[in-house]
Protein backbone atom coordinates (compact mmCIF):
# COMPACT_ATOMS: atom_id res chain seq x y z
CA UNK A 1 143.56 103.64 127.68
CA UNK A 2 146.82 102.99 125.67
CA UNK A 3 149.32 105.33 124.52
CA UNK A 4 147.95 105.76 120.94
CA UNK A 5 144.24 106.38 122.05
CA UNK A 6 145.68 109.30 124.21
CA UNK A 7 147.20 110.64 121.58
CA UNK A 8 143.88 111.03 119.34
CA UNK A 9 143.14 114.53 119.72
CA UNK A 10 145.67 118.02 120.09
CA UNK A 11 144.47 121.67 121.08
CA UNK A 12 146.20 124.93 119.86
CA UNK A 13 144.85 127.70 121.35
CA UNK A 14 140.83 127.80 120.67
CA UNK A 15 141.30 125.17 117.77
CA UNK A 16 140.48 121.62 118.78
CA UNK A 17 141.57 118.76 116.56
CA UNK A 18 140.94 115.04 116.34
CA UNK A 19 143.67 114.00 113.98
CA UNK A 20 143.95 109.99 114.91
CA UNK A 21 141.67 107.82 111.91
CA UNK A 22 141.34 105.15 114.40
CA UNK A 23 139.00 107.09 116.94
CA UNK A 24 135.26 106.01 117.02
CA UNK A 25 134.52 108.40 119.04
CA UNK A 26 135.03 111.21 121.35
CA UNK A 27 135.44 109.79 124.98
CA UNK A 28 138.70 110.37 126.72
CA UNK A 29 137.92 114.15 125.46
CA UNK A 30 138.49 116.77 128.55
CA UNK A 31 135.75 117.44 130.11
CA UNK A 32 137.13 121.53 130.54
CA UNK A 33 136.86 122.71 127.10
CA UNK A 34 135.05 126.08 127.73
CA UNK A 35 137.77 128.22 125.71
CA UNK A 36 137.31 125.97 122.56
CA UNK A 37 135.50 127.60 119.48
CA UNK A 38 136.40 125.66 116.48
CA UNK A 39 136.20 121.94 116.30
CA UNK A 40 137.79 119.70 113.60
CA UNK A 41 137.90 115.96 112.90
CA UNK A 42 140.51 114.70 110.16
CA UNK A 43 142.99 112.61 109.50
CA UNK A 44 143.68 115.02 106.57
CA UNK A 45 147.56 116.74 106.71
CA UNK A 46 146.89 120.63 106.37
CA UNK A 47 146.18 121.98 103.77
CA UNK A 48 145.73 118.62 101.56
CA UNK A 49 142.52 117.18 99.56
CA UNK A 50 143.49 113.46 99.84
CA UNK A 51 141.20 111.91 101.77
CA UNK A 52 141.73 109.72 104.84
CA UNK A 53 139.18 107.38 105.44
CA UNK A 54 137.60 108.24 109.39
CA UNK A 55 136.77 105.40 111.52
CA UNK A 56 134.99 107.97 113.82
CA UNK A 57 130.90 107.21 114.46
CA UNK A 58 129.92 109.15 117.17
CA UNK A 59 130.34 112.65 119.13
CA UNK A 60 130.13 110.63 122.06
CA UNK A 61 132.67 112.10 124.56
CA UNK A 62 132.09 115.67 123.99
CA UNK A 63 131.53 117.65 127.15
CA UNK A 64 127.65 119.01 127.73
CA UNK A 65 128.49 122.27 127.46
CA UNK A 66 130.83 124.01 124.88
CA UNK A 67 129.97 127.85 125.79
CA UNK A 68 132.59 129.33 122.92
CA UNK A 69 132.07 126.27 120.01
CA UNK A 70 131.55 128.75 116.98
CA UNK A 71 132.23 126.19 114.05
CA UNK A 72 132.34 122.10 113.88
CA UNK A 73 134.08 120.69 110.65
CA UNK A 74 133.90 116.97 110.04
CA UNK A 75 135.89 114.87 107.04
CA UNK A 76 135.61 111.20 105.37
CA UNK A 77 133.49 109.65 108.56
CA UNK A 78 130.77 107.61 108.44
CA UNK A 79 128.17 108.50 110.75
CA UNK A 80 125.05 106.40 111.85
CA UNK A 81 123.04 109.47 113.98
CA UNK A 82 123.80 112.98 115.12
CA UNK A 83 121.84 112.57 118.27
CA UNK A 84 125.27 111.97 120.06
CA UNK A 85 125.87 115.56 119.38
CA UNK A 86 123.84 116.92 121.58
CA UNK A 87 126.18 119.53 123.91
CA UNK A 88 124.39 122.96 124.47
CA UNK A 89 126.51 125.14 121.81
CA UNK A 90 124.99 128.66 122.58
CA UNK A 91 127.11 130.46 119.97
CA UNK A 92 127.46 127.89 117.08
CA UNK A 93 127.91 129.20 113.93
CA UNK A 94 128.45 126.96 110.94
CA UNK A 95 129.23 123.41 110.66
CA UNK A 96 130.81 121.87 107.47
CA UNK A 97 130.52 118.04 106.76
CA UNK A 98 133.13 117.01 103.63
CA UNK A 99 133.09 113.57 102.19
CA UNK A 100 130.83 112.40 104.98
CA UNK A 101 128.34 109.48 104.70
CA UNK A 102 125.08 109.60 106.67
CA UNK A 103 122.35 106.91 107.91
CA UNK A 104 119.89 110.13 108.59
CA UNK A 105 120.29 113.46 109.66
CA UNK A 106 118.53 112.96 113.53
CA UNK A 107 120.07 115.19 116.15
CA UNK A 108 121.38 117.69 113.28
CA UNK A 109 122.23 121.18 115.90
CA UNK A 110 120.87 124.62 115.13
CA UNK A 111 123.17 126.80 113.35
CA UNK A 112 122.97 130.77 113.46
CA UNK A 113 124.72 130.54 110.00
CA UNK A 114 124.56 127.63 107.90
CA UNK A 115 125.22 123.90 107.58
CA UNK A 116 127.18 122.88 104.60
CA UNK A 117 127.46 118.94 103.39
CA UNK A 118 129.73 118.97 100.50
CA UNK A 119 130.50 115.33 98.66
CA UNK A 120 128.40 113.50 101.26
CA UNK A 121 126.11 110.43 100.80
CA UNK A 122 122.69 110.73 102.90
CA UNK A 123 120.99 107.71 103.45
CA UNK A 124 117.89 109.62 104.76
CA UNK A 125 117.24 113.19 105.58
CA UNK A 126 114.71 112.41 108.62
CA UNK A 127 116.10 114.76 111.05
CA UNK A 128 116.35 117.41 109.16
CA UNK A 129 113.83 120.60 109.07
CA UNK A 130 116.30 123.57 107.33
CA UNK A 131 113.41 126.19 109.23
CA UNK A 132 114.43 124.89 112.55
CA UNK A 133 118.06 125.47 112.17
CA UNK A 134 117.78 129.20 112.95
CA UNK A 135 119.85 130.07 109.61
CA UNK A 136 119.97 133.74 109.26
CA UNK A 137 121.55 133.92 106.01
CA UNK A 138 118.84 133.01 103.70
CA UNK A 139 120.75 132.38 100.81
CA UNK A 140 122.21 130.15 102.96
CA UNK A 141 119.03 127.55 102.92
CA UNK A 142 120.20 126.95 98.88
CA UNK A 143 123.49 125.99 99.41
CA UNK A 144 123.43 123.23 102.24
CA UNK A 145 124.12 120.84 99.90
CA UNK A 146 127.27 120.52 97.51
CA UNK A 147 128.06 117.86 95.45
CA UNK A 148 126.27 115.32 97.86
CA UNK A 149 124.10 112.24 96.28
CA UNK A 150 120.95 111.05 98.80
CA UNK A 151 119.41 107.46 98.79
CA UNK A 152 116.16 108.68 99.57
CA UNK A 153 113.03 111.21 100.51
CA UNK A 154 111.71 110.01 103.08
CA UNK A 155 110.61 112.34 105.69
CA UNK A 156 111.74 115.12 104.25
CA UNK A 157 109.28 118.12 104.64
CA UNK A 158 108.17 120.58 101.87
CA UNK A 159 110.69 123.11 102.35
CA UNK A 160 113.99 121.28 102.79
CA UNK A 161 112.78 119.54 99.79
CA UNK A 162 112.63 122.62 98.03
CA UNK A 163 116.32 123.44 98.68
CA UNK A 164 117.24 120.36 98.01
CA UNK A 165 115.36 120.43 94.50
CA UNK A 166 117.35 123.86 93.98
CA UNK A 167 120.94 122.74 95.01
CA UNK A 168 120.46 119.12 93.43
CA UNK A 169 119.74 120.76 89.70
CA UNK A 170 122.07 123.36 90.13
CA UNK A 171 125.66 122.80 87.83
CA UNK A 172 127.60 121.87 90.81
CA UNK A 173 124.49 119.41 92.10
CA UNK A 174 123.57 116.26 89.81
CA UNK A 175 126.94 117.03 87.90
CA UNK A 176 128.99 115.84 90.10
CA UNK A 177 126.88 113.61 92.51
CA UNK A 178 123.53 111.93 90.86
CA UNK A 179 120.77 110.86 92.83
CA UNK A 180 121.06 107.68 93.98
CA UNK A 181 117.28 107.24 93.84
CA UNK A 182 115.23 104.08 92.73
CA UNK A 183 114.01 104.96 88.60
CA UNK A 184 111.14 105.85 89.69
CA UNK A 185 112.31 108.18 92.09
CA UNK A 186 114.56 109.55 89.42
CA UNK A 187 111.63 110.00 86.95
CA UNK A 188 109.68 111.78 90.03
CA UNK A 189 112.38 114.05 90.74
CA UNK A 190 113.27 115.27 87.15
CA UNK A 191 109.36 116.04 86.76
CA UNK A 192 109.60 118.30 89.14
CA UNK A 193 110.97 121.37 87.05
CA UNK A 194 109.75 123.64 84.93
CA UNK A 195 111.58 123.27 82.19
CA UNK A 196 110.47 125.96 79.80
CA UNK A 197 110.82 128.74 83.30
CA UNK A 198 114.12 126.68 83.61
CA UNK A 199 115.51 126.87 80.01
CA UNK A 200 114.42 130.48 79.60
CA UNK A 201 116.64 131.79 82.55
CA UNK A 202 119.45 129.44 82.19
CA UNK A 203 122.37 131.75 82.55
CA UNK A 204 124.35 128.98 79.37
CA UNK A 205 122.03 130.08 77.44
CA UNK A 206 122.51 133.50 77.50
CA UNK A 207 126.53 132.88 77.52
CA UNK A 208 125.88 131.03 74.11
CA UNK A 209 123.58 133.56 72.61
CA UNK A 210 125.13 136.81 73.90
CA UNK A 211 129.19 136.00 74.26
CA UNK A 212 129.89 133.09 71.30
CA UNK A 213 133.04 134.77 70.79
CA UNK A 214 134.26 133.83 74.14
CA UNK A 215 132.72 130.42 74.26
CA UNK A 216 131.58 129.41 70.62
CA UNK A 217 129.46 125.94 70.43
CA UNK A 218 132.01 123.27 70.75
CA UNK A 219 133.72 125.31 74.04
CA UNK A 220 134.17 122.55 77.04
CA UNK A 221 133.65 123.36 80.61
CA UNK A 222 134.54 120.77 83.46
CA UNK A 223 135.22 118.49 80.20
CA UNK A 224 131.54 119.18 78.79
CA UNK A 225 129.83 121.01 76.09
CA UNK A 226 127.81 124.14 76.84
CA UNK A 227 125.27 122.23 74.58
CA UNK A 228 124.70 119.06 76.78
CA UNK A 229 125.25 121.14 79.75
CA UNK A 230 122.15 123.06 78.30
CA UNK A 231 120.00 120.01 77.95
CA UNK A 232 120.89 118.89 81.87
CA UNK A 233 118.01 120.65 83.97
CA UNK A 234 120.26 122.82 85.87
CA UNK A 235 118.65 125.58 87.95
CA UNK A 236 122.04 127.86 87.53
CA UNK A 237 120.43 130.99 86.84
CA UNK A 238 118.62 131.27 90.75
CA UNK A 239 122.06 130.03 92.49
CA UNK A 240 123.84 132.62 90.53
CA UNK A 241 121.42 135.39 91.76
CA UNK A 242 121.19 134.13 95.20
CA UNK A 243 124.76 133.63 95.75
CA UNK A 244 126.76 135.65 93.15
CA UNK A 245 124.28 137.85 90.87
CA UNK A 246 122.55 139.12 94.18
CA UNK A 247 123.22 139.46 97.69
CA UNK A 248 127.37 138.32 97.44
CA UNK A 249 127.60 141.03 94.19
CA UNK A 250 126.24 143.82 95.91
CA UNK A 251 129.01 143.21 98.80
CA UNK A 252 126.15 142.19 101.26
CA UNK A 253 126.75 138.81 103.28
CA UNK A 254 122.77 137.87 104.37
CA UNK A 255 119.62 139.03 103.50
CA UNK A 256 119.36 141.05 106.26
CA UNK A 257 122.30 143.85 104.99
CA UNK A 258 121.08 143.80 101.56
CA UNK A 259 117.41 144.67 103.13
CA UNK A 260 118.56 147.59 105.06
CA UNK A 261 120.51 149.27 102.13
CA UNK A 262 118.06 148.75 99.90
CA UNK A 263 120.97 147.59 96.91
CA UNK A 264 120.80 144.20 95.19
CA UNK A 265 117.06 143.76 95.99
CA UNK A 266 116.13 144.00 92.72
CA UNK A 267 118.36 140.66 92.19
CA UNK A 268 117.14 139.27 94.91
CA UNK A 269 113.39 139.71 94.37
CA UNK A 270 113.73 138.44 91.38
CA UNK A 271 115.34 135.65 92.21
CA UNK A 272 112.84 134.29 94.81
CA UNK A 273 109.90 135.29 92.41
CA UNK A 274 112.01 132.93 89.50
CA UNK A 275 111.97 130.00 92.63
CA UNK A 276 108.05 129.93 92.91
CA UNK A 277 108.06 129.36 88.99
CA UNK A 278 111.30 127.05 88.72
CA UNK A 279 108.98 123.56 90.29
CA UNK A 280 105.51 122.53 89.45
CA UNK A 281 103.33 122.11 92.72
CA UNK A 282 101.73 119.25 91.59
CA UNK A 283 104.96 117.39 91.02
CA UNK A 284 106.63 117.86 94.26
CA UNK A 285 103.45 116.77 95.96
CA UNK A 286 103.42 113.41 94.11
CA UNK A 287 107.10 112.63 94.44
CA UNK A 288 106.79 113.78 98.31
CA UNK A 289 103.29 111.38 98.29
CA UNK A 290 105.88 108.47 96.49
CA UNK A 291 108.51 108.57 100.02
CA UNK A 292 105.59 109.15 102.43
CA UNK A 293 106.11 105.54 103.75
CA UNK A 294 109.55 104.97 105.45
CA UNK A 295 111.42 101.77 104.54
CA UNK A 296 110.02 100.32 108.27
CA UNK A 297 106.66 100.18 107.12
CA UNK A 298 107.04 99.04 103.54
CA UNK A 299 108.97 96.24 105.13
CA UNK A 300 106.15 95.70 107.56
CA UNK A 301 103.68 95.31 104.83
CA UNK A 302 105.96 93.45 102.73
CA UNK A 303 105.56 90.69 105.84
CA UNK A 304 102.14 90.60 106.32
CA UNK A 305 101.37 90.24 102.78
CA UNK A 306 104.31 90.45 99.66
CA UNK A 307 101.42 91.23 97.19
CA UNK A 308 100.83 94.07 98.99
CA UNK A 309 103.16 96.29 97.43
CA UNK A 310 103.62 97.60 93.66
CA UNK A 311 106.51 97.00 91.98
CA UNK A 312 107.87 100.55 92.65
CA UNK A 313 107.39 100.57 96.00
CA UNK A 314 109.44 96.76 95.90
CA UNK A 315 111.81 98.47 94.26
CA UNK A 316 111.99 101.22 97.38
CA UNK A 317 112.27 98.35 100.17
CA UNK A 318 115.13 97.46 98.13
CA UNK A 319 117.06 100.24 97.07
CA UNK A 320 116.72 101.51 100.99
CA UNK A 321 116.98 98.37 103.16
CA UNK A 322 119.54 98.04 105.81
CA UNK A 323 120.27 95.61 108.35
CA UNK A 324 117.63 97.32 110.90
CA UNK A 325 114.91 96.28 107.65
CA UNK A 326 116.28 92.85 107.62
CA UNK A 327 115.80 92.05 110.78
CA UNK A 328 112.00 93.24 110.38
CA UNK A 329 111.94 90.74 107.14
CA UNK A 330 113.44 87.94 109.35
CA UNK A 331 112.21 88.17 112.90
CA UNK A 332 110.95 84.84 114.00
CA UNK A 333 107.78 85.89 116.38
CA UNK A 334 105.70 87.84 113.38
CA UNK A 335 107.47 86.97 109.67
CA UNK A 336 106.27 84.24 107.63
CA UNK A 337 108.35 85.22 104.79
CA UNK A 338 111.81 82.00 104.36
CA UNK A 339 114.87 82.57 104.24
CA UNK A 340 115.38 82.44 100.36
CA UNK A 341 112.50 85.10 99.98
CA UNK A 342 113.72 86.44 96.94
CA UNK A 343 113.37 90.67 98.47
CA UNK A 344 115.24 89.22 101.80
CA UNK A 345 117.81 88.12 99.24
CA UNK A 346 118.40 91.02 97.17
CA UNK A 347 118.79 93.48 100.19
CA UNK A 348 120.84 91.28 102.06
CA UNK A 349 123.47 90.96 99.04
CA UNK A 350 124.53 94.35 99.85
CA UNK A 351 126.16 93.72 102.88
CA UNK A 352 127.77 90.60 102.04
CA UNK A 353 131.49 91.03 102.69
CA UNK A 354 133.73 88.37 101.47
CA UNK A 355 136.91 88.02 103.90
CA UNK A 356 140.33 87.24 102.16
CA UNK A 357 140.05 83.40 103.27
CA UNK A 358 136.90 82.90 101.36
CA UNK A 359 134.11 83.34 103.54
CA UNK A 360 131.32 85.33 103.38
CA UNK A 361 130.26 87.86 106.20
CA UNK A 362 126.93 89.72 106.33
């Protein structure tokens, strides 16, 4: 191990920091670190928002047992799995991801708090199950995600869907981080609301009707009008309630506090009977039925026969191939498909990389 590898982590006090952009991973980590309760991996200078682009993969390295690890925060890495994080972490608390992009969500701990992915890119969500992540705070379960796009459903279950649905139409979701879905994902996704439950409780609309003094027609927020803002589906009025309106308002952290004093319930109640009427049933079912198949077995019935599959679902192998679907296309034992087949093509464009002499990588 060379001087700069040793160099790639520091530890003050309980806080233990990987600060070196070239580490992959974590081995070359003590093996000791039983006093260690917070865990951060940056190549960020304190205090600052510019990012520094991570080369780190993998938690590979950590010790198996971290008996104090309260909180994990991870920035600007690209990570293929989570499995590699798979220390016993008896007290872990929260865990924030920032400007991390995901191949799936496999391996994801259990939390007694909350796990918070804020400008991320998720490839897939298999892996992820928000009711086995012991969150306590249930407000908690609609905030997960913040200003993070996904690729695709696939695999995700009924709940977790639901919070996504909530966080994803909320003003700080599709704002600032669209889907990156295939159209007819899109179209599948944006059925999914209510929109007269949704229009009728959107808390713009009562700014507009009830304070136009403060904010008259033409007033701009983040550099749009409170008009289009009004015509986005946002789901603002339930994330206000959850997280500001209700249980943070009434000075009450989780669920739990606000139950036992009996204040802010009202909020609350309200809130979660508003959720219930905010998505149509019927349209969550069909967009779940649309990323039943993983991008595995559309490939595999691409190869036994390419008139298999409709258009939208060509679309799908597309939009979420990787290498690992390639190599189902192309393996030489089962595939009859040639080289030039045009779907091999398309999804093998995207990780052409051109090198600065001319040639072309994949």
């Amino acid at each position: 191990m060379d001087d700069k590898s040793m160099e790639f982590f520091s530890i003050k006090g309980s806080w233990l920091k990987i600060n070196n952009p070239e580490v992959i991973n974590l081995i070359g980590l003590p093996k000791d670190l039983n006093e260690i309760k917070k865990l951060k991996i940056t190549g960020r200078e304190l205090n600052s928002d510019v990012p520094v682009p991570m080369n780190f993969r993998s938690f590979k390295g950590l010790p198996d047992k971290l008996p104090m690890l309260e909180s994990i925060y991870v920035y600007d890495s690209v990570i293929q799995t989570l499995e590699t994080l798979s220390a016993e972490i008896p007290r872990l608390k929260y865990i924030w991801f920032s400007w991390c992009h995901f191949h799936n969500l496999k391996g994801i701990p259990k939390t007694r708090n909350y796990v918070s992915f804020g400008g991320c890119k998720i490839d897939s969500f298999e892996g992820l199950d928000i009711n086995n992540l012991n969150i306590l705070d249930k407000s908690a379960q609609h905030a997960f995600l913040y200003k993070t796009s996904f690729s695709s459903l696939h695999s995700i279950d009924h709940t977790t869907l639901w919070s996504v649905l909530i966080e994803y139409f909320s003003r700080f979701g599709n704002f600032y981080a669209p889907a990156n879905l295939t159209p007819k994902g899109i179209d599948l996704l944006n059925a999914c609301v209510n929109r007269e439950v949704n229009n009728a409780n959107n808390p713009l609309v009562f700014v507009r009707r009830e304070l136009p003094h403060i904010y008259p027609p033409d007033f701009e927020g983040r550099g749009i009008s409170i008009d289009s803002e009004i015509k986005r589906n946002g789901i603002n009025f339930l994330i206000n309630v959850l997280n500001e309106n209700g249980i943070e308002y009434s000075g009450f952290q989780n669920w739990e506090d606000a139950k036992s004093s009996g204040e802010g319930m009202e909020d609350w109640i309200y809130a979660l009977s508003l959720e219930e009427r905010l998505f149509i049933p019927e349209k969550i079912d069909r967009l779940l039925e649309f990323y039943k198949k993983s991008p595995a077995e559309l490939a595999l019935e691409y190869r036994s026969n390419p008139k298999s599959l409709s258009k939208v679902k060509i679309e799908r192998l597309i939009h979420e191939g990787d290498p690992y679907i390639l190599k189902i296309l192309e393996d030489d034992e089962y595939s009859t498909l040639s080289p030039d087949d045009p779907i091999i093509t398309q999804i093998s464009k995207k990780f052409i990389v051109k090198t600065k002499n001319g040639k072309i990588l994949l």
